[in-house]
N, C-alpha and C. Protein backbone atom coordinates (compact mmCIF):
# COMPACT_ATOMS: atom_id res chain seq x y z
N UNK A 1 -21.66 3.13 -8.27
CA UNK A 1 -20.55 3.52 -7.40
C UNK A 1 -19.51 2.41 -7.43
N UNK A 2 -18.55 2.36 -7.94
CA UNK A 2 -17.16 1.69 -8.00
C UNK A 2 -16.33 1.54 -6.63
N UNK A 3 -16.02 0.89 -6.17
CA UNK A 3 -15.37 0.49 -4.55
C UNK A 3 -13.97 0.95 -4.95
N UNK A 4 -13.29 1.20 -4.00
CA UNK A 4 -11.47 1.28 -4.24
C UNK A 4 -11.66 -0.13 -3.63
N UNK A 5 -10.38 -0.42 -4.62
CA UNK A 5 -9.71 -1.29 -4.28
C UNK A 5 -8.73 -1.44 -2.97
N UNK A 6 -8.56 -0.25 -2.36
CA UNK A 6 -8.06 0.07 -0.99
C UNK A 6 -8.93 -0.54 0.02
N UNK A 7 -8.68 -1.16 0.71
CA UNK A 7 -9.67 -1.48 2.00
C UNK A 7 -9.04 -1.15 3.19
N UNK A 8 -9.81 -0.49 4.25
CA UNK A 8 -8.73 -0.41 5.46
C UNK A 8 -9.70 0.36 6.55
N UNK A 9 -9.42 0.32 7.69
CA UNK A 9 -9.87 1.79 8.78
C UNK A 9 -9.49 2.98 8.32
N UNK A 10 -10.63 3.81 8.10
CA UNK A 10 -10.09 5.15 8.08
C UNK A 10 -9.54 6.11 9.42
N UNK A 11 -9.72 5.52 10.72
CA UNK A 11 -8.86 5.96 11.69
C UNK A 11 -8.41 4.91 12.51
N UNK A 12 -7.29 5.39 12.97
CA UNK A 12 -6.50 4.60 13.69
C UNK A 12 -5.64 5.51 14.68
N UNK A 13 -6.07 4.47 16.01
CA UNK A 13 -4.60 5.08 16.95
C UNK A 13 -3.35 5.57 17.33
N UNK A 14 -2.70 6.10 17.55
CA UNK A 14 -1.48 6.54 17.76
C UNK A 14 -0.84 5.09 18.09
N UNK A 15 0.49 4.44 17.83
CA UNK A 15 1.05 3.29 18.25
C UNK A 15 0.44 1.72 18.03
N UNK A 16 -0.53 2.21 17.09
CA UNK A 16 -1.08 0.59 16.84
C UNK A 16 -0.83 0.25 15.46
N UNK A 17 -1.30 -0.63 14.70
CA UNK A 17 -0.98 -1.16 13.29
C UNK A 17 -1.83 -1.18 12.95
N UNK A 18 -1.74 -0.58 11.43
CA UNK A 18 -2.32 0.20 10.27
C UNK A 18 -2.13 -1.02 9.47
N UNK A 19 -3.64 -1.67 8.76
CA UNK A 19 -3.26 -2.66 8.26
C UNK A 19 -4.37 -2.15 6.45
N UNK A 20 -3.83 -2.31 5.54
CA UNK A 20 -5.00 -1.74 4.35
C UNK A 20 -4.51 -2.94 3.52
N UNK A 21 -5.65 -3.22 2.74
CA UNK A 21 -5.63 -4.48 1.60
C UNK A 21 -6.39 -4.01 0.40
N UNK A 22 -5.60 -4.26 -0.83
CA UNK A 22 -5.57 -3.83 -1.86
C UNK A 22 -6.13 -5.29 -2.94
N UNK A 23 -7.74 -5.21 -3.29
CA UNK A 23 -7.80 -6.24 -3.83
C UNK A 23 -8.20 -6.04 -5.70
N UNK A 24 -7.43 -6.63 -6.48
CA UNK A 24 -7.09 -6.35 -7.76
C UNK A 24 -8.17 -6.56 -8.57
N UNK A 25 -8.74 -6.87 -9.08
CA UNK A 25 -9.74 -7.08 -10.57
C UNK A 25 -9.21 -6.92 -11.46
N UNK A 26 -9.37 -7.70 -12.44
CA UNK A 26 -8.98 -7.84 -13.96
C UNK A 26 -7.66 -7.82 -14.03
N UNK A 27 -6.08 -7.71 -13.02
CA UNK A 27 -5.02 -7.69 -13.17
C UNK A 27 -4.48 -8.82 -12.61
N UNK A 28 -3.81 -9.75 -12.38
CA UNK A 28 -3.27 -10.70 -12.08
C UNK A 28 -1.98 -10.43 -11.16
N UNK A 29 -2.01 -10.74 -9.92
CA UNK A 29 -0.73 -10.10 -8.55
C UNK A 29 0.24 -10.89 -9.57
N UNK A 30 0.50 -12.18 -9.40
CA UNK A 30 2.03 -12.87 -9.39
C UNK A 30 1.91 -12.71 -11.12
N UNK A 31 2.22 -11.24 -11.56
CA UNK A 31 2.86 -11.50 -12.79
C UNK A 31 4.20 -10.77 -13.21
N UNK A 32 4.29 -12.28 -14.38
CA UNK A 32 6.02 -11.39 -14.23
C UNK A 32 6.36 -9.94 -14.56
N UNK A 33 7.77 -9.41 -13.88
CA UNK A 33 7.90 -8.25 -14.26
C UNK A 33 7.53 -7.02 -14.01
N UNK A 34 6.46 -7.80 -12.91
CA UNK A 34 5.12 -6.64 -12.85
C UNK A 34 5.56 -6.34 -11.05
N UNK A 35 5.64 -5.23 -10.11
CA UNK A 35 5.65 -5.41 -8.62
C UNK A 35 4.34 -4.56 -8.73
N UNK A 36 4.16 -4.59 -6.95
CA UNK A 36 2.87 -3.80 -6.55
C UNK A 36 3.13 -3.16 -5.02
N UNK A 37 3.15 -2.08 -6.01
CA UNK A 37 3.55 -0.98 -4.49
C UNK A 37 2.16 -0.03 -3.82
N UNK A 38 2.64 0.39 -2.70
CA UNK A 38 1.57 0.81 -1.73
C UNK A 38 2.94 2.76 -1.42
N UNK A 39 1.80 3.36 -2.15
CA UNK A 39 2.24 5.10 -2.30
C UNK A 39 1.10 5.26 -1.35
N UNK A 40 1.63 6.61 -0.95
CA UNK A 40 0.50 7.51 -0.33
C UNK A 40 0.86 8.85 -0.40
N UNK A 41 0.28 9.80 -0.20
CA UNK A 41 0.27 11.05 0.18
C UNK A 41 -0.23 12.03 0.58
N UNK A 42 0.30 12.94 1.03
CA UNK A 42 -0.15 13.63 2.36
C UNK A 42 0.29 15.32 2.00
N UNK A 43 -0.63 16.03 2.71
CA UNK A 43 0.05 17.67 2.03
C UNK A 43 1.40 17.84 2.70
N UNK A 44 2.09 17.02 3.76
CA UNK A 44 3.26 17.70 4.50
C UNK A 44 4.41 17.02 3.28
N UNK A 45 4.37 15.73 3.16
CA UNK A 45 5.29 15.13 2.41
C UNK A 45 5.00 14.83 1.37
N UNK A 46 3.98 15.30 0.57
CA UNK A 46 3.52 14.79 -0.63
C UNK A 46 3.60 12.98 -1.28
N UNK A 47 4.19 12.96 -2.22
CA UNK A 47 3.78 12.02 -2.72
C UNK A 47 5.09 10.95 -2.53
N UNK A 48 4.83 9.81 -1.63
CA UNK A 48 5.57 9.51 -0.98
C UNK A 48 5.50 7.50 -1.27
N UNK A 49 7.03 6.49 -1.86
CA UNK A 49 6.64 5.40 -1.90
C UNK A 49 7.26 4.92 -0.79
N UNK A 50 6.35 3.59 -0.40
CA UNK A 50 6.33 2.92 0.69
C UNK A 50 7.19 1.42 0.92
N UNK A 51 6.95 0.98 -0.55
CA UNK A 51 7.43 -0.53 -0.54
C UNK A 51 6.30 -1.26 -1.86
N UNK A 52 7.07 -1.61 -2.65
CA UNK A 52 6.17 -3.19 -3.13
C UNK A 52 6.65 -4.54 -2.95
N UNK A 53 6.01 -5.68 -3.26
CA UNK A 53 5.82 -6.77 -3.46
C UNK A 53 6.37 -7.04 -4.67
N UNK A 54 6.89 -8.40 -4.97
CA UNK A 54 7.44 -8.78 -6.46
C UNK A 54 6.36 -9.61 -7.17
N UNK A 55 6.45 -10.29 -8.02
CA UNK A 55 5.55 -11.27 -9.00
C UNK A 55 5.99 -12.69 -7.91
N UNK A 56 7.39 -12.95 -7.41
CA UNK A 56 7.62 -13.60 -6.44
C UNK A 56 7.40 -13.58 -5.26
N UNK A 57 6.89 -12.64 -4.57
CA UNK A 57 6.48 -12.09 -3.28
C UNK A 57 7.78 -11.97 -2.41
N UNK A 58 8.99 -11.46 -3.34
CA UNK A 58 10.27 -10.77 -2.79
C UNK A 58 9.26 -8.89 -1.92
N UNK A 59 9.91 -8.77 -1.19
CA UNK A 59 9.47 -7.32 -0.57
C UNK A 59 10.67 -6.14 -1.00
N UNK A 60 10.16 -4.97 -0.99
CA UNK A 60 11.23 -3.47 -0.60
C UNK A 60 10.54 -2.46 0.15
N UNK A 61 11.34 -1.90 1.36
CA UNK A 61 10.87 -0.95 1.54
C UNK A 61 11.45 0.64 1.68
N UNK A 62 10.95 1.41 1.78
CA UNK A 62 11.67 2.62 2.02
C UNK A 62 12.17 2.52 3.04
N UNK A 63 13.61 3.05 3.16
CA UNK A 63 14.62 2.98 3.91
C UNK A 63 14.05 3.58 5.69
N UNK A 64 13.07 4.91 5.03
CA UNK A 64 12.50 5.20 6.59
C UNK A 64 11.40 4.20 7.44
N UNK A 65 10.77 3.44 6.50
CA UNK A 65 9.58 2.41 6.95
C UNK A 65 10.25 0.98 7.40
N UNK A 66 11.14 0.68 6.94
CA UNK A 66 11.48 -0.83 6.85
C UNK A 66 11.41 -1.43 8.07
N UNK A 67 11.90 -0.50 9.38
CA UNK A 67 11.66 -1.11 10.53
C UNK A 67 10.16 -1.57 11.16
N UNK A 68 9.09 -1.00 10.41
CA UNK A 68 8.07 -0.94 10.94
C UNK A 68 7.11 -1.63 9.67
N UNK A 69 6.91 -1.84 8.57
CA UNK A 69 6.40 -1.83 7.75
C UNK A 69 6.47 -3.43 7.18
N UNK A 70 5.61 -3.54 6.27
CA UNK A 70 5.71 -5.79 5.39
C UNK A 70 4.36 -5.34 5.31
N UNK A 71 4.77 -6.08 3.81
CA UNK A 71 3.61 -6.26 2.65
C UNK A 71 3.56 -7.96 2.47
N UNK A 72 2.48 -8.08 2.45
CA UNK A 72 2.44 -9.79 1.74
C UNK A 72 1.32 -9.84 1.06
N UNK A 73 1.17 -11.18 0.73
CA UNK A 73 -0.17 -11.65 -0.55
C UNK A 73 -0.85 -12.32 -0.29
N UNK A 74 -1.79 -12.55 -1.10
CA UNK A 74 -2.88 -13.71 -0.57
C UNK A 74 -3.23 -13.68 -2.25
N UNK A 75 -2.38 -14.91 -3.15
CA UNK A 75 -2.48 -14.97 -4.42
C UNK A 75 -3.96 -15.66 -4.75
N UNK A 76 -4.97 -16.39 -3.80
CA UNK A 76 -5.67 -16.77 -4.37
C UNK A 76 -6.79 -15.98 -3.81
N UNK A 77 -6.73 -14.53 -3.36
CA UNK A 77 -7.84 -13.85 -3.50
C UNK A 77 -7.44 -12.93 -4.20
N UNK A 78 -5.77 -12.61 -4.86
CA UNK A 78 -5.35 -11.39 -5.84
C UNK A 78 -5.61 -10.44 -4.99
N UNK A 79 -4.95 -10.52 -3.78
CA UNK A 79 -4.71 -9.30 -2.92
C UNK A 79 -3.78 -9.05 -2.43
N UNK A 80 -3.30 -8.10 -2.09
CA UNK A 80 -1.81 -7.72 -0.92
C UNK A 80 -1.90 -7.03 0.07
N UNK A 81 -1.78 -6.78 0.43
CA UNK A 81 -1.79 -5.99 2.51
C UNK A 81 -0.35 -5.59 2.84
N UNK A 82 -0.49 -4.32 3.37
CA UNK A 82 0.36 -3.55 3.96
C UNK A 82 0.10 -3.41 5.28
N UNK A 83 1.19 -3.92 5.70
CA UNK A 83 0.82 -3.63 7.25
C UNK A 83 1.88 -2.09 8.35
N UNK A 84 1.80 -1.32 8.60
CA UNK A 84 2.28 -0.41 9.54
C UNK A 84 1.96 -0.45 10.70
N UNK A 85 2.91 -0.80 11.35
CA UNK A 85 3.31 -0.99 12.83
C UNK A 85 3.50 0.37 13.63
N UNK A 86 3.02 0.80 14.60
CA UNK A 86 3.28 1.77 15.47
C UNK A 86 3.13 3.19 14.96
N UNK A 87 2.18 3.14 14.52
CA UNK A 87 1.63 4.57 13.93
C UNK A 87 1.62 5.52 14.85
N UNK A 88 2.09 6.72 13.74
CA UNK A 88 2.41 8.26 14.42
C UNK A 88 1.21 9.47 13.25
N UNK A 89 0.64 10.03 14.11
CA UNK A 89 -0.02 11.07 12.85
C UNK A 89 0.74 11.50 11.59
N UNK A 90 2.26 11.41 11.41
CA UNK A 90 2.59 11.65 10.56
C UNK A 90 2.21 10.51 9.52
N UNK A 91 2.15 8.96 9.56
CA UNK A 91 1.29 8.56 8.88
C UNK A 91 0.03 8.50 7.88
N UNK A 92 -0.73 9.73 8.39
CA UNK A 92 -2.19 10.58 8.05
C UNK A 92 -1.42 10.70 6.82
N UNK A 93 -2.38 10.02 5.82
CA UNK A 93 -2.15 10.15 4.45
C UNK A 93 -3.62 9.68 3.44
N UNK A 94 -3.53 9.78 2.44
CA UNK A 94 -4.20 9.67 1.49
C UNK A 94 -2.92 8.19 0.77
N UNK A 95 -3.62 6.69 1.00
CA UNK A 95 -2.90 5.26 0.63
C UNK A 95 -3.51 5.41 -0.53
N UNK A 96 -2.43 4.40 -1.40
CA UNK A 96 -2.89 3.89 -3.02
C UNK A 96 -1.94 2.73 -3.23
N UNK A 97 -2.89 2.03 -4.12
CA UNK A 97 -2.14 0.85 -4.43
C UNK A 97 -2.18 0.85 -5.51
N UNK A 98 -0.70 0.52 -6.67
CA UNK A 98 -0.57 0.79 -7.85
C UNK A 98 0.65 -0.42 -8.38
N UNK A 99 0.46 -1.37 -9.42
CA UNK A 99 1.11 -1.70 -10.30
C UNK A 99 2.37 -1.16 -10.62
N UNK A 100 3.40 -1.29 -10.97
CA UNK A 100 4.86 -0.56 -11.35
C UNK A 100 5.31 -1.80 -12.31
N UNK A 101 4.84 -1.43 -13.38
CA UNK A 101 5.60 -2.17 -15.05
C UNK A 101 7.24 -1.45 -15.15
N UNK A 102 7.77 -3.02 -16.06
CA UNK A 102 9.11 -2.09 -15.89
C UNK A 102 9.34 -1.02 -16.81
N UNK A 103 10.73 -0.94 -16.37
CA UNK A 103 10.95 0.61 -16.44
C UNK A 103 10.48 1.93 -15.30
N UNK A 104 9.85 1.07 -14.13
CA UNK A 104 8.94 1.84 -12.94
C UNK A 104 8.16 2.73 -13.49
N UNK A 105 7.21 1.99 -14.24
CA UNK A 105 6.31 3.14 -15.24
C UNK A 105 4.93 2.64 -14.06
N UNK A 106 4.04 3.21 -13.76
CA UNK A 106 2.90 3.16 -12.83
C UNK A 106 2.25 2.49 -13.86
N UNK A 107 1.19 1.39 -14.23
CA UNK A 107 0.38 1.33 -14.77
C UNK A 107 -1.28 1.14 -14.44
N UNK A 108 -1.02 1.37 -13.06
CA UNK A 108 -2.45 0.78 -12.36
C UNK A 108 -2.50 1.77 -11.26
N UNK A 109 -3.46 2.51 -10.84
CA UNK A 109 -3.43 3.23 -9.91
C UNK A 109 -5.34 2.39 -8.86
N UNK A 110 -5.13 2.71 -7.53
CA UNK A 110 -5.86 2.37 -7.17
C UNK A 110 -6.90 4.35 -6.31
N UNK A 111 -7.83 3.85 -6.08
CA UNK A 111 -8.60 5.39 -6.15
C UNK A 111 -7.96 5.62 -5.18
N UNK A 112 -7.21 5.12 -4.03
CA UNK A 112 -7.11 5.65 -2.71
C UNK A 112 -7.57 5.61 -1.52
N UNK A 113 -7.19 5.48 -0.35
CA UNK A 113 -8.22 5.73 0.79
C UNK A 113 -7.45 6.26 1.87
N UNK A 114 -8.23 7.10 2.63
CA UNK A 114 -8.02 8.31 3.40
C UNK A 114 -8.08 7.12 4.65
N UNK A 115 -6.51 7.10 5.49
CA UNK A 115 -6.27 7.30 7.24
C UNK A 115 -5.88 8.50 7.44
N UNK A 116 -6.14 8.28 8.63
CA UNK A 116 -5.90 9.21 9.66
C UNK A 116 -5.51 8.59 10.75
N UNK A 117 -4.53 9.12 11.60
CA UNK A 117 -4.04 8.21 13.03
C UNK A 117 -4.11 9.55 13.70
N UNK A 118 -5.53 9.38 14.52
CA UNK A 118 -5.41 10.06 16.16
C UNK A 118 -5.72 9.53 17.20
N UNK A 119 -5.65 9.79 18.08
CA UNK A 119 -6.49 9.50 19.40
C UNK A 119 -7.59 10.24 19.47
């Protein structure tokens, strides 16, 4: 049985922070050229990006998350964390953490892991 690389609570509260960590094997975070974004999706909005990280640990996020949302690193365990602030069920998604080579070509997909935000 193979672990995702996703780590996180699979439920969470209404209004609290959603925190998931994405830890890499065999790929190297700070490389050049290379960012690492955190997708998810969900049957209402489908397939939906969130924000990555740079090889510099520059951030982006989607214009609807930015108020609530930051990604950072932890280069010497080759991990990154997404954090979401003030969760709403619309949140309830299926997370992934994936590599983006340029050209925004995906090259790394992570298996995924299922939140849910209820009470």
């Amino acid at each position: 049985h193979v672990q995702p690389p996703e780590s996180g609570p699979g439920l969470v509260k209404p209004s609290l922070t959603l925190s998931l960590t994405c830890t890499v094997s065999g790929l190297s975070i700070p490389t050049i050229n290379y960012y690492w974004d955190w997708i998810r999706q969900s049957p209402a909005k489908g397939l939906e990006s969130l924000g990555y990280i740079t090889n510099s640990g520059n951030t982006y996020f989607s214009p609807s998350l930015k108020r609530h949302a930051s990604i950072f690193r932890d280069t010497s365990k080759n991990q990154f964390t997404l954090q979401l602030s003030s969760v709403t069920p619309e949140d309830t998604a299926v997370y992934f953490c994936a590599r983006r080579a340029p050209k925004d070509e995906f090259d790394y997909w992570g298996q995924g892991t299922q939140v849910t935000v209820s009470s």
